[in-house]
N, C-alpha and C. Protein backbone atom coordinates (compact mmCIF):
# COMPACT_ATOMS: atom_id res chain seq x y z
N UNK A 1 25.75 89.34 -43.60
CA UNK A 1 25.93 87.94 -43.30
C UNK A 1 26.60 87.31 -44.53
N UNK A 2 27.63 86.89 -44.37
CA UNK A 2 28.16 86.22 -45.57
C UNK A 2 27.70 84.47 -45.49
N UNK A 3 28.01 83.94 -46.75
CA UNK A 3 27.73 82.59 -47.00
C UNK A 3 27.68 81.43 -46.17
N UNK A 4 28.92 81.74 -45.08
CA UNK A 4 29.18 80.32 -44.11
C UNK A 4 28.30 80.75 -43.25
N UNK A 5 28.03 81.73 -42.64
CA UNK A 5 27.28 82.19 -41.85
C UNK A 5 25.77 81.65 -41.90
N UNK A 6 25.22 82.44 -43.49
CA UNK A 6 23.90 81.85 -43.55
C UNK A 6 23.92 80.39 -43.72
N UNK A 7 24.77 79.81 -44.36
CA UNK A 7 24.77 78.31 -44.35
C UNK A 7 24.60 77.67 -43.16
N UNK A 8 25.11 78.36 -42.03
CA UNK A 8 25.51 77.45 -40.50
C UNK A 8 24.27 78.00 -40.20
N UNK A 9 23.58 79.03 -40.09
CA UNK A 9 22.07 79.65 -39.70
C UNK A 9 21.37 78.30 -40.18
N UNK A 10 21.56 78.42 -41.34
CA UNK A 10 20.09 77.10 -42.07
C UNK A 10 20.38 76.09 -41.56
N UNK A 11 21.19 75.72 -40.86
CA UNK A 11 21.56 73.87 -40.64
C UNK A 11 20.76 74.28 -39.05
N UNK A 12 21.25 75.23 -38.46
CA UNK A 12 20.72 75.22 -36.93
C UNK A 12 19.22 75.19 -37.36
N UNK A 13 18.72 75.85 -37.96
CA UNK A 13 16.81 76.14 -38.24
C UNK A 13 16.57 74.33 -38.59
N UNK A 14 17.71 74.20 -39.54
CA UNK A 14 17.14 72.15 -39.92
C UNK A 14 17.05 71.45 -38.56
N UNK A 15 18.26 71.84 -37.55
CA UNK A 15 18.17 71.05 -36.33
C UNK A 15 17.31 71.22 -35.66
N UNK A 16 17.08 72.37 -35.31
CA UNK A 16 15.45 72.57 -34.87
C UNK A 16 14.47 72.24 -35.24
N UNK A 17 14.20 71.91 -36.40
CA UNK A 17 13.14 71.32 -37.04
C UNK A 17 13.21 69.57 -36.84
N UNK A 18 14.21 69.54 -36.98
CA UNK A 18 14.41 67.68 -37.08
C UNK A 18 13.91 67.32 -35.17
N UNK A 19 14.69 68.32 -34.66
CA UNK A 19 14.19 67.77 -33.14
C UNK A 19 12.80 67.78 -32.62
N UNK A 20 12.54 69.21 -33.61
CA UNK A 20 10.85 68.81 -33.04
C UNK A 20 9.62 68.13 -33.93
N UNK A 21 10.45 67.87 -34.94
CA UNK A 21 9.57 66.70 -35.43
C UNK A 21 10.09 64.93 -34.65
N UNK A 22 11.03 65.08 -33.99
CA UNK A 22 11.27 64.06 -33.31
C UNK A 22 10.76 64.04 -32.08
N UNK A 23 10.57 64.96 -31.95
CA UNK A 23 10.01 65.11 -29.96
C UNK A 23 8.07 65.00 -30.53
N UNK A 24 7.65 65.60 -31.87
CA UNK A 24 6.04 65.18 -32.09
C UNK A 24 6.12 64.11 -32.06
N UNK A 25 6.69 63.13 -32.73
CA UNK A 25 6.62 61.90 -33.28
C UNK A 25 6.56 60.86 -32.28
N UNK A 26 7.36 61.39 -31.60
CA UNK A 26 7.50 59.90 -30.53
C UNK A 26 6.81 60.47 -29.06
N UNK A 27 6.30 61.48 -29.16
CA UNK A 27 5.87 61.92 -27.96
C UNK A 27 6.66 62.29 -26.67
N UNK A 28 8.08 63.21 -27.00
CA UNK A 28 8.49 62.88 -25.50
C UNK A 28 8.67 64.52 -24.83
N UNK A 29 9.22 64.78 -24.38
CA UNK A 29 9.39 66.08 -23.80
C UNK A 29 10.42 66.61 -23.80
N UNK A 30 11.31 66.22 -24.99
CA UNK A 30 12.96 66.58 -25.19
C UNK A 30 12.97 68.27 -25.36
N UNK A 31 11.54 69.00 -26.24
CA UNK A 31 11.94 70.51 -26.55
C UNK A 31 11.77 70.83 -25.29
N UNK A 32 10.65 70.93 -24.56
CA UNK A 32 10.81 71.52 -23.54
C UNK A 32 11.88 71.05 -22.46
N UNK A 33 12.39 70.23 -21.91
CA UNK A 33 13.87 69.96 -21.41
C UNK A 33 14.61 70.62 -22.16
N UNK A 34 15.11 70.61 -22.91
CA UNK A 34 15.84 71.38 -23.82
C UNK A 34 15.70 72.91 -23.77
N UNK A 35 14.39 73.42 -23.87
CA UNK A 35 14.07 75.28 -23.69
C UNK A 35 14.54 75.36 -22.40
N UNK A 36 14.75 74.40 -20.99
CA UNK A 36 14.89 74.78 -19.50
C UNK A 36 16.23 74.61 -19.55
N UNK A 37 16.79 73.85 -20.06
CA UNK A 37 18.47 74.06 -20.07
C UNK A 37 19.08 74.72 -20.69
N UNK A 38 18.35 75.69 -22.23
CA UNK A 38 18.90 76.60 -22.38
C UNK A 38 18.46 78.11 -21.53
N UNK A 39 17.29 77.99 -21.22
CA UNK A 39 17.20 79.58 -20.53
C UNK A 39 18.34 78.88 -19.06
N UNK A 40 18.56 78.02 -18.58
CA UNK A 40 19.22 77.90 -17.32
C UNK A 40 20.85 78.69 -17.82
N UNK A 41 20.99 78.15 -18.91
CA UNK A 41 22.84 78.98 -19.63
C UNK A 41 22.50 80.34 -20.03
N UNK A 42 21.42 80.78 -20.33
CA UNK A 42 21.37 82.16 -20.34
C UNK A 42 21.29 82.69 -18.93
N UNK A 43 20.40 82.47 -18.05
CA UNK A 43 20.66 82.91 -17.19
C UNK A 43 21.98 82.96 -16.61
N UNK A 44 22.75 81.75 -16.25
CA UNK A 44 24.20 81.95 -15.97
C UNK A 44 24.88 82.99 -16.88
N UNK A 45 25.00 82.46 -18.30
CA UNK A 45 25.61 83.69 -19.16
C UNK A 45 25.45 85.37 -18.77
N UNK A 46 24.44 85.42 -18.53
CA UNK A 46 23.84 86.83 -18.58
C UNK A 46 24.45 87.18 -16.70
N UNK A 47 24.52 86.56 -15.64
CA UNK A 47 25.02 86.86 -14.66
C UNK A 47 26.77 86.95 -14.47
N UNK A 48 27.26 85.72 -15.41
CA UNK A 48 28.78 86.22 -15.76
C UNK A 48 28.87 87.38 -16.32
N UNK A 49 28.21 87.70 -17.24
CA UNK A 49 28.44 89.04 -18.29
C UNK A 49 28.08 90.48 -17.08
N UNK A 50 27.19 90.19 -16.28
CA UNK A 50 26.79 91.38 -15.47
C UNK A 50 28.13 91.13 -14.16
N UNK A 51 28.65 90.21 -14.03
CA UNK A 51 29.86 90.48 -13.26
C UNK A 51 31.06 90.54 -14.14
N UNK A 52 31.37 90.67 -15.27
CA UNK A 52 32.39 90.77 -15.96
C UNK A 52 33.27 89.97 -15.68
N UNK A 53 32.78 88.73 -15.72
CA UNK A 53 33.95 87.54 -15.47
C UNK A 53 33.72 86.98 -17.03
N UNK A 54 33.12 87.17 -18.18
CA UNK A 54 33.42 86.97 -19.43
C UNK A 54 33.76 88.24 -20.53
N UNK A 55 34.92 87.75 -21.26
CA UNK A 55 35.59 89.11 -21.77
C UNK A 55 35.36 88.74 -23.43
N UNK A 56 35.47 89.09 -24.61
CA UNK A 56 35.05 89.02 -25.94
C UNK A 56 36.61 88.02 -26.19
């Protein structure tokens, strides 16, 4: 892993952190909305990739 890499790693781990100290704080249900819309793009992802309609 070179530098920009781990640098862009640590900012995503800060965003994660900032959101769920924002979703404790105010009480709302943004992570979990958030965990259902991302497994919903994995699932799509992962069904493009098993029909090979996405290429590298």
């Amino acid at each position: 892993m070179n530098n920009n890499q781990f640098q862009e790693w640590l900012a995503a781990i800060g965003l994660g952190r900032t959101l769920r100290m924002y979703d404790d704080a105010l009480h709302t249900e943004f992570e979990d909305e958030f965990d259902d819309r991302l497994q919903k793009l994995i699932e799509v992802a992962n069904e493009k990739l098993d029909d090979g309609e996405l290429s590298e």
